[in-house]
Protein backbone atom coordinates (compact mmCIF):
# COMPACT_ATOMS: atom_id res chain seq x y z
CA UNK A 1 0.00 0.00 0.00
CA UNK A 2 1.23 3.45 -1.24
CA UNK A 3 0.23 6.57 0.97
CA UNK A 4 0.24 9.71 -1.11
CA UNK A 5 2.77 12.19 -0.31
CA UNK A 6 1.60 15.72 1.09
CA UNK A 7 1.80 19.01 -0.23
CA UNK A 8 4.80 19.81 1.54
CA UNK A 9 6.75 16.59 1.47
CA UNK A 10 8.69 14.63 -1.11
CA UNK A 11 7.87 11.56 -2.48
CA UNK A 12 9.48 8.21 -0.15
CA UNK A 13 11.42 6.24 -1.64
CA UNK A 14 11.90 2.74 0.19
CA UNK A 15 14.38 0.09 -1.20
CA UNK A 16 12.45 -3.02 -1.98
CA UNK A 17 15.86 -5.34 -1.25
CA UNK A 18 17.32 -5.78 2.52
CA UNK A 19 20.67 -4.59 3.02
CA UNK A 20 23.54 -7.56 1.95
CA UNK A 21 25.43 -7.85 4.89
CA UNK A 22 29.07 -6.93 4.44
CA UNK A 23 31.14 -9.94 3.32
CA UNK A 24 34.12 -8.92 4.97
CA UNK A 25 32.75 -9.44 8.95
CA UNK A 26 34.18 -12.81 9.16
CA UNK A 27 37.38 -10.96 9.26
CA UNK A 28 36.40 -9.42 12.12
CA UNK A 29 35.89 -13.23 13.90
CA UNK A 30 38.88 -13.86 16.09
CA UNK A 31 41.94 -16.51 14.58
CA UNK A 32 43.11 -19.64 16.47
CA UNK A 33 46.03 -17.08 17.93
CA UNK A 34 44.18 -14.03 18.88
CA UNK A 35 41.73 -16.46 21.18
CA UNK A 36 44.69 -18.23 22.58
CA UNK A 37 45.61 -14.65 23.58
CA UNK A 38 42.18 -14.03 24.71
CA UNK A 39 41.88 -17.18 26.94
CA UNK A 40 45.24 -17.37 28.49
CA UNK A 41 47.85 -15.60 27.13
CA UNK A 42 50.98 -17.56 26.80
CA UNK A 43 50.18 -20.19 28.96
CA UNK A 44 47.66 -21.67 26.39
CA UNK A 45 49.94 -21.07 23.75
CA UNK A 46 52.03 -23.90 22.31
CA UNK A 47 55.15 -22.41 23.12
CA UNK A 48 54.20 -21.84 27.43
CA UNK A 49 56.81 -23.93 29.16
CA UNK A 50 54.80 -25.00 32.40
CA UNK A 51 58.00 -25.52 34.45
CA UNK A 52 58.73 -21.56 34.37
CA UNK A 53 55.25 -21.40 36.42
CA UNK A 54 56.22 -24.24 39.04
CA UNK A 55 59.60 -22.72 39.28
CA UNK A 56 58.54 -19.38 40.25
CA UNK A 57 55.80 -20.75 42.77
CA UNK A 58 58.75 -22.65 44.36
CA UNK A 59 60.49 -19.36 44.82
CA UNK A 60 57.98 -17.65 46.79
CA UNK A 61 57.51 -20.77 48.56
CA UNK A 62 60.95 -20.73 50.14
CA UNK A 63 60.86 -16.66 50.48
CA UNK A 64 57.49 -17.65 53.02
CA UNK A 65 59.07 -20.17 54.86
CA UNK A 66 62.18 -18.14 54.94
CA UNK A 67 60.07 -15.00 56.79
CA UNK A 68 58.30 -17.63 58.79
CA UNK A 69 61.25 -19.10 59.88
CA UNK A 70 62.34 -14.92 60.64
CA UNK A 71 59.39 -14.52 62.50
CA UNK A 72 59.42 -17.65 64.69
CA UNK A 73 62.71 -16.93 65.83
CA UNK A 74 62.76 -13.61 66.36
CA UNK A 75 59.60 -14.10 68.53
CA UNK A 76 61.38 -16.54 70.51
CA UNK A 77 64.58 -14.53 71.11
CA UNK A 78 62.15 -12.17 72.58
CA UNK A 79 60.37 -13.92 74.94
CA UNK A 80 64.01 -15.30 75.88
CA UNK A 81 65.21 -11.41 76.49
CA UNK A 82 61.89 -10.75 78.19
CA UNK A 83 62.10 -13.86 81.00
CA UNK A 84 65.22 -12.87 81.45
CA UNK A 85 64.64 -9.30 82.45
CA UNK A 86 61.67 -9.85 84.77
CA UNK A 87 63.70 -12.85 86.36
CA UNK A 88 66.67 -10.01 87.22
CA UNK A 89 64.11 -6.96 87.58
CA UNK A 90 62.04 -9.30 90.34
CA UNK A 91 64.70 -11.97 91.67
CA UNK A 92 61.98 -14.87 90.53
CA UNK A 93 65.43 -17.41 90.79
CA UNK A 94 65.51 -16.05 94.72
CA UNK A 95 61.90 -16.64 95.10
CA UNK A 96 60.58 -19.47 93.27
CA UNK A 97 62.31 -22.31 95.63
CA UNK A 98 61.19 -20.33 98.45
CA UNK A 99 57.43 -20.72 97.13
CA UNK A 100 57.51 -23.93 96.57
CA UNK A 101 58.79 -25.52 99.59
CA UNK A 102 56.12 -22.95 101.03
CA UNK A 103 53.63 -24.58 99.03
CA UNK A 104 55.07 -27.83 99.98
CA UNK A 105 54.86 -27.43 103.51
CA UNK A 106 51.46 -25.53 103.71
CA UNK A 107 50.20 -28.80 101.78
CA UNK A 108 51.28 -31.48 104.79
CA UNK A 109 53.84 -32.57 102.17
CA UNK A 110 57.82 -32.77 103.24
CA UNK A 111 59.47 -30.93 100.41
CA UNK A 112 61.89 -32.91 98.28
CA UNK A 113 65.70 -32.97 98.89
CA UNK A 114 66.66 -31.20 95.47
CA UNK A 115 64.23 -28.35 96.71
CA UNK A 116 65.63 -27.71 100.08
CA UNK A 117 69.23 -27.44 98.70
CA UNK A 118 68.43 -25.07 95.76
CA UNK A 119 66.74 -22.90 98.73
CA UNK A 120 69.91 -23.28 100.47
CA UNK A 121 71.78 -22.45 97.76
CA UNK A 122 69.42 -19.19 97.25
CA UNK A 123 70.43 -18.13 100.51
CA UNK A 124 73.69 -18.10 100.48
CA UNK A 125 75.44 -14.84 99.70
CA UNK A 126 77.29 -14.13 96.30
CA UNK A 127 81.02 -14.84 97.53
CA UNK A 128 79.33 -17.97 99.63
CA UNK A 129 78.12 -19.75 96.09
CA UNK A 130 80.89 -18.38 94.68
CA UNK A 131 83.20 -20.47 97.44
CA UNK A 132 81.22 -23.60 96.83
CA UNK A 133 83.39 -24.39 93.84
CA UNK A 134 85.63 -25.71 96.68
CA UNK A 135 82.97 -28.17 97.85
CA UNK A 136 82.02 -28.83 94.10
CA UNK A 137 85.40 -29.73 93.48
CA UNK A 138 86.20 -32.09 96.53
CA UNK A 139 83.09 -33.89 95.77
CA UNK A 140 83.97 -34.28 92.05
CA UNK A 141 86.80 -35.22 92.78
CA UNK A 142 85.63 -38.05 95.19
CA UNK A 143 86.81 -36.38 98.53
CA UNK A 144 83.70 -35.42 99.71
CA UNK A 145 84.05 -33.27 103.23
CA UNK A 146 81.59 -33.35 106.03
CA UNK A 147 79.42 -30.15 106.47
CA UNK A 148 81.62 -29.41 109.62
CA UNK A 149 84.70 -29.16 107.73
CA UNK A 150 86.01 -25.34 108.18
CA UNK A 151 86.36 -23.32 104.69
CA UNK A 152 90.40 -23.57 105.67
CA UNK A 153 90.77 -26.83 105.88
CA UNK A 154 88.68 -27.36 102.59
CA UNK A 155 90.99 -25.10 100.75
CA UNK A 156 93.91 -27.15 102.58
CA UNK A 157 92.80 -30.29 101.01
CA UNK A 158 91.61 -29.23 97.72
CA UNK A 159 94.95 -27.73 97.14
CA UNK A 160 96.60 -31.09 97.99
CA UNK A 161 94.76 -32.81 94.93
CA UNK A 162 94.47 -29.98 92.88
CA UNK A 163 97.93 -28.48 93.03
CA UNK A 164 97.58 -26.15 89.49
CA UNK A 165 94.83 -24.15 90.89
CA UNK A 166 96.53 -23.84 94.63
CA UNK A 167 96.54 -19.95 93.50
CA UNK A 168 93.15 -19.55 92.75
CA UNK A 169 92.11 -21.68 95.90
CA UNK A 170 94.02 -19.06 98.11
CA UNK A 171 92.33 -16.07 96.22
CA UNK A 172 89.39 -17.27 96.54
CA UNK A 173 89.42 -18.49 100.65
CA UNK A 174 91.10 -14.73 100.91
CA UNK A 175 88.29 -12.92 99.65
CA UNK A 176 85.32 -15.51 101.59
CA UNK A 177 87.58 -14.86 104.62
CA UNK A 178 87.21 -11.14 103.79
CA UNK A 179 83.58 -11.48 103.65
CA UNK A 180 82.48 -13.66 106.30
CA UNK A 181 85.19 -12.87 109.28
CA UNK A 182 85.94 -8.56 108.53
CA UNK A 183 83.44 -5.71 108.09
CA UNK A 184 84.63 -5.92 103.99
CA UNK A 185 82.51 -7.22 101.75
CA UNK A 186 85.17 -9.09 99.94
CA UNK A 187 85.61 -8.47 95.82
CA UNK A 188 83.29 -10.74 94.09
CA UNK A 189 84.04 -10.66 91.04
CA UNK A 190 87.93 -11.99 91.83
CA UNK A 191 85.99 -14.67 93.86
CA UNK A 192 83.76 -15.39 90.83
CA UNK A 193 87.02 -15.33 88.56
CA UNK A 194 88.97 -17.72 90.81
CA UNK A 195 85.76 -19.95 91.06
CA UNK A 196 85.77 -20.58 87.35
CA UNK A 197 88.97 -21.06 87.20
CA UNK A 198 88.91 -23.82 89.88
CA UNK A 199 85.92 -25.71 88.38
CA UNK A 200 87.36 -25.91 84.95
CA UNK A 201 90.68 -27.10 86.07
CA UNK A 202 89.22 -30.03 87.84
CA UNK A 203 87.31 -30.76 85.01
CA UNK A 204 90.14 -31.18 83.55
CA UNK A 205 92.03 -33.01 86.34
CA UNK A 206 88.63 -35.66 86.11
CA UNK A 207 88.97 -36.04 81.83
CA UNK A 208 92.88 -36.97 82.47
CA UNK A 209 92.44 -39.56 85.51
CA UNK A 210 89.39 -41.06 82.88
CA UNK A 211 91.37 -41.08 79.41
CA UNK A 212 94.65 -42.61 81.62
CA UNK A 213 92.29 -44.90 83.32
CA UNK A 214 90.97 -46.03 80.11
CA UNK A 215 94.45 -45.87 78.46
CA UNK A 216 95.85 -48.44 80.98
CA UNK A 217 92.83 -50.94 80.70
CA UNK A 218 93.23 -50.79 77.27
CA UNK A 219 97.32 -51.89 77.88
CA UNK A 220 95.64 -54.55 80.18
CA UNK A 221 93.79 -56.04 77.84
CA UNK A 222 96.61 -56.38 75.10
């Protein structure tokens, strides 16, 4: 059906065919390359090497455990520092034995040997522990003294099976002599010195007798 134009208005003029659709779309259709690109890059492409992938995951792998690792120990370092300081800052070494052969005893219970000597051993002043190297000694090396043996004639008979530390022996009875018998408080820290000193060398008194002991059993058996 035709309508007739107006006065004022051209004829219409409508095409009778549809429009061909351009021929050259399918060029616009993606190629076997531009959807590899599409999809997944160069790890769907034929030339993606897989291993590069596993390779770098392995890498961060060992850069997490490495920080881990970091982490773990630095926490524990701290929490080492930290008992440390509020052991010194409240003398929890001085106290704890004391509690618990309090604890012990408020309980009906007789508190164990090991417990009473560590509070013993709490009690004693600095140049006393420090002079127990002399009873350490005796006992290690098997000349255990009763507890009424005087700190003189300890010294005495350390120094008569310990002759190579007969110095420090008489530094350190001078300076617990100092403290316990005179107003002085004696110098600790030669006492400490001359303690170490003392222990060491009959360690190594105790590894000689041992390796000659051993030595002449082995001649024995030959």
């Amino acid at each position: 059906m035709e309508f007739e134009p107006t006065a004022n208005q051209d004829p219409l003029n409508r095409p009778q065919k549809k429009i061909e659709t351009n021929a050259n779309a399918s060029d616009a259709v993606p190629q076997n390359g531009d959807l590899a690109a599409i999809d997944g890059g160069e790890q769907n492409s034929a030339e993606f090497d897989p291993t590069l992938l596993e390779d770098e995951n392995l890498v961060i792998t060992r850069q997490t455990n490495s920080w881990t690792k970091f982490l773990a120990s630095a926490g524990i370092f701290t929490i080492l520092i930290l008992g440390i300081f509020l052991a010194r800052r409240y003398s929890l070494e001085d106290r704890l034995p004391v509690y618990l052969a309090d604890r012990y005893t408020r309980n009906g219970n007789t508190p164990p040997r090991w417990l009473n000597r560590w509070v013993r051993w709490v009690s004693l002043s600095p140049i006393e522990q420090a002079f127990q190297a002399i009873s350490f000694s005796l006992y290690w090396l098997k000349h255990p003294q009763p507890i009424h043996t005087t700190s003189q004639e300890r010294a005495n008979i350390l120094m008569t099976h310990l002759p190579s530390a007969q110095e420090q022996i008489l530094f350190l009875l001078q300076e617990y002599q100092t403290a316990i018998y005179t107003p002085r408080p004696g110098n600790i820290t030669i006492a400490r010195k001359a303690a170490t000193i003392i222990l060491l060398k009959t360690w190594q008194s105790r590894v000689k007798k041992a390796l000659k002991f051993m030595d002449t059993r082995y001649n024995q058996l030959q």
